[in-house]
N, C-alpha and C. Protein backbone atom coordinates (compact mmCIF):
# COMPACT_ATOMS: atom_id res chain seq x y z
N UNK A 1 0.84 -1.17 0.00
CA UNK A 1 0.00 0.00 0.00
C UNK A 1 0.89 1.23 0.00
N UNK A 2 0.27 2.25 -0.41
CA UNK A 2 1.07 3.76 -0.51
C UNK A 2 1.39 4.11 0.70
N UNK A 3 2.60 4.36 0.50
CA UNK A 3 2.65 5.44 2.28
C UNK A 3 2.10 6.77 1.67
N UNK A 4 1.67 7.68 1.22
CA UNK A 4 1.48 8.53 1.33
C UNK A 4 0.39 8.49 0.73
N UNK A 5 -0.84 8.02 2.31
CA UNK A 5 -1.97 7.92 1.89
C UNK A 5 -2.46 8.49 3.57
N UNK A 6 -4.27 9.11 3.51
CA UNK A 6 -4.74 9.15 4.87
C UNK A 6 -4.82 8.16 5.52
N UNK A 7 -4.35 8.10 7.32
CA UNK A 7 -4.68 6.36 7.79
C UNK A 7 -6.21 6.41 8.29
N UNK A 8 -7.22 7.07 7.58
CA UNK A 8 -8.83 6.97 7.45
C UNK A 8 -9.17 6.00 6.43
N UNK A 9 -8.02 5.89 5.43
CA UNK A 9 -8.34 5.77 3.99
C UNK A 9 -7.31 3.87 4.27
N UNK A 10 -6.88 4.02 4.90
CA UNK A 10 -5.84 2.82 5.37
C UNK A 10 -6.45 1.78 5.69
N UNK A 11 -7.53 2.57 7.07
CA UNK A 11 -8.04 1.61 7.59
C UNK A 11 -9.16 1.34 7.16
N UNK A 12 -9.94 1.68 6.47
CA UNK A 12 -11.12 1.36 5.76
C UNK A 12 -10.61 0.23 4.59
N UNK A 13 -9.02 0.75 3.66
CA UNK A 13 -8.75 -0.53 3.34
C UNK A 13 -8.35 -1.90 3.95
N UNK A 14 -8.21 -1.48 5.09
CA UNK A 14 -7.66 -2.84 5.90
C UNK A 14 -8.80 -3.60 6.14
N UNK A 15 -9.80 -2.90 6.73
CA UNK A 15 -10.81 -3.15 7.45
C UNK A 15 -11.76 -4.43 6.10
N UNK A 16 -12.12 -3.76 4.96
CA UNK A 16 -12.28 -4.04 3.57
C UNK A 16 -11.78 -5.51 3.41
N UNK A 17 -10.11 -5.43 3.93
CA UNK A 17 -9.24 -6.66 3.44
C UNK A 17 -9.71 -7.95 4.50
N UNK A 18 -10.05 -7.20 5.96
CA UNK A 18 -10.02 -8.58 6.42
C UNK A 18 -11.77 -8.84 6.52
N UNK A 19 -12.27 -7.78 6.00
CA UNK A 19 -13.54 -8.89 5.90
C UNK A 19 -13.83 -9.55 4.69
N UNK A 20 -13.35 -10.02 3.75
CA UNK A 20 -13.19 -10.27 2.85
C UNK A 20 -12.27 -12.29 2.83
N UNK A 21 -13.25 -12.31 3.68
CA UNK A 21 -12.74 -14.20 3.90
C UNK A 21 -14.26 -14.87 4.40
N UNK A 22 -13.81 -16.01 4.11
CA UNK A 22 -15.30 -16.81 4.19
C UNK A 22 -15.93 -17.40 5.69
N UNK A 23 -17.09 -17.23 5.51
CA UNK A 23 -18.29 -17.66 6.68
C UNK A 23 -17.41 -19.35 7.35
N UNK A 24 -17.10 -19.12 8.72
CA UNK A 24 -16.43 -20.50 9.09
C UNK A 24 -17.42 -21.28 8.80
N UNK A 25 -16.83 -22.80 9.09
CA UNK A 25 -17.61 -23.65 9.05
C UNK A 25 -18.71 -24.23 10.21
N UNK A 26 -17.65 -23.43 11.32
CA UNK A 26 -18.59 -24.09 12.39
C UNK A 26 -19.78 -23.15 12.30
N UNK A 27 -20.01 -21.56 11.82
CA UNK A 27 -20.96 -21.25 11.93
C UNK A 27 -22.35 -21.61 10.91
N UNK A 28 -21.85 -22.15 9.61
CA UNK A 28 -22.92 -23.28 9.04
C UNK A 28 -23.29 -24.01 10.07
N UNK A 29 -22.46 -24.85 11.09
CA UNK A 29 -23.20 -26.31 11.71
C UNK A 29 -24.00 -25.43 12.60
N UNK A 30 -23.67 -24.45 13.50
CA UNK A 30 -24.67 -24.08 14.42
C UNK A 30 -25.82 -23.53 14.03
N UNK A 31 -25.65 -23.05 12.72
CA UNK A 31 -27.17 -22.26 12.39
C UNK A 31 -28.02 -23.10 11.74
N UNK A 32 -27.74 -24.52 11.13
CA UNK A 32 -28.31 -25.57 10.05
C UNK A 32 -28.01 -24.62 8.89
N UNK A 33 -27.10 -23.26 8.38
CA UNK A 33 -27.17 -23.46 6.96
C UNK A 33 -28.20 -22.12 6.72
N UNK A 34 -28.61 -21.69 7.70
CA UNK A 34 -29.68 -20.81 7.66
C UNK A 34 -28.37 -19.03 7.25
N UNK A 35 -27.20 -18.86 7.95
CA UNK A 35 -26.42 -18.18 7.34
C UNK A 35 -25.70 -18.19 5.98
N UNK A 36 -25.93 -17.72 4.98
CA UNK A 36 -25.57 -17.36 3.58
C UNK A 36 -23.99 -17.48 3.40
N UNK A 37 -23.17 -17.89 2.49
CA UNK A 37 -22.39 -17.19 2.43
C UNK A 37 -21.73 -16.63 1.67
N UNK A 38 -21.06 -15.09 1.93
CA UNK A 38 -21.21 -13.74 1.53
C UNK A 38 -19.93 -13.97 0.19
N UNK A 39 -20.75 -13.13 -0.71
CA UNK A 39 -19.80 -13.27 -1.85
C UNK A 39 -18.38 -12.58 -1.82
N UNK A 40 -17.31 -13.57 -1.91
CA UNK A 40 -16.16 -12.70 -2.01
C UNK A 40 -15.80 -11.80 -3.01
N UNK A 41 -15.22 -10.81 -2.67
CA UNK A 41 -14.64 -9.81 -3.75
C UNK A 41 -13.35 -9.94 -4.17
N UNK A 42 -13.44 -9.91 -5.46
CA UNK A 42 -12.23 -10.32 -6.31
C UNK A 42 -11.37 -9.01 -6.35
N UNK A 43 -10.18 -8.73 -5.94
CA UNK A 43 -9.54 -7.39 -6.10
C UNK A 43 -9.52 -6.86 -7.55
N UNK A 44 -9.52 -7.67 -8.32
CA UNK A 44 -9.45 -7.42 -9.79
C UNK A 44 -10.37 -6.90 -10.39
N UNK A 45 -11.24 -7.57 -9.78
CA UNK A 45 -12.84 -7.59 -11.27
C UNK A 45 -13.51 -6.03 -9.84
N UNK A 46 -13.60 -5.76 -8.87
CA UNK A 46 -14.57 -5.01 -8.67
C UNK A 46 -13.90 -3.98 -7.43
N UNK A 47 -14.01 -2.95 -7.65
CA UNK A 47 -13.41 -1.81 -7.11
C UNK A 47 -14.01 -1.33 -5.91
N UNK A 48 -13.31 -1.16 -4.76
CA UNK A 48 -14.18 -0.52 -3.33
C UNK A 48 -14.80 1.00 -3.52
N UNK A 49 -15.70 1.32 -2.63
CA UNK A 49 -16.44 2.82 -2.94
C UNK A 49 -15.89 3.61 -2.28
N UNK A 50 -14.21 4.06 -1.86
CA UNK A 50 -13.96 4.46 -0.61
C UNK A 50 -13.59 5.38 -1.35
């Protein structure tokens, strides 16, 4: 990442990066399946709104 960037703008990308991993497994078994899981974002194909 740039250093010469705002760390508003940092952490919204960070923040971005680590939610960006998949629904565990144990939380499928506890819910039966009733939690979705959330489409990952490809860094390539689709751009953040920040």
């Amino acid at each position: 990442m740039a250093t010469h960037r705002p760390l508003g703008s940092k952490l919204r990308y960070a923040r971005a990066l680590k939610s960006n991993k998949r629904v565990p497994a144990w939380v499928y078994a506890r819910t039966n399946r009733k939690v979705r899981a959330r489409p990952l974002r490809n860094w390539r194909r689709s751009r953040l709104q920040l």
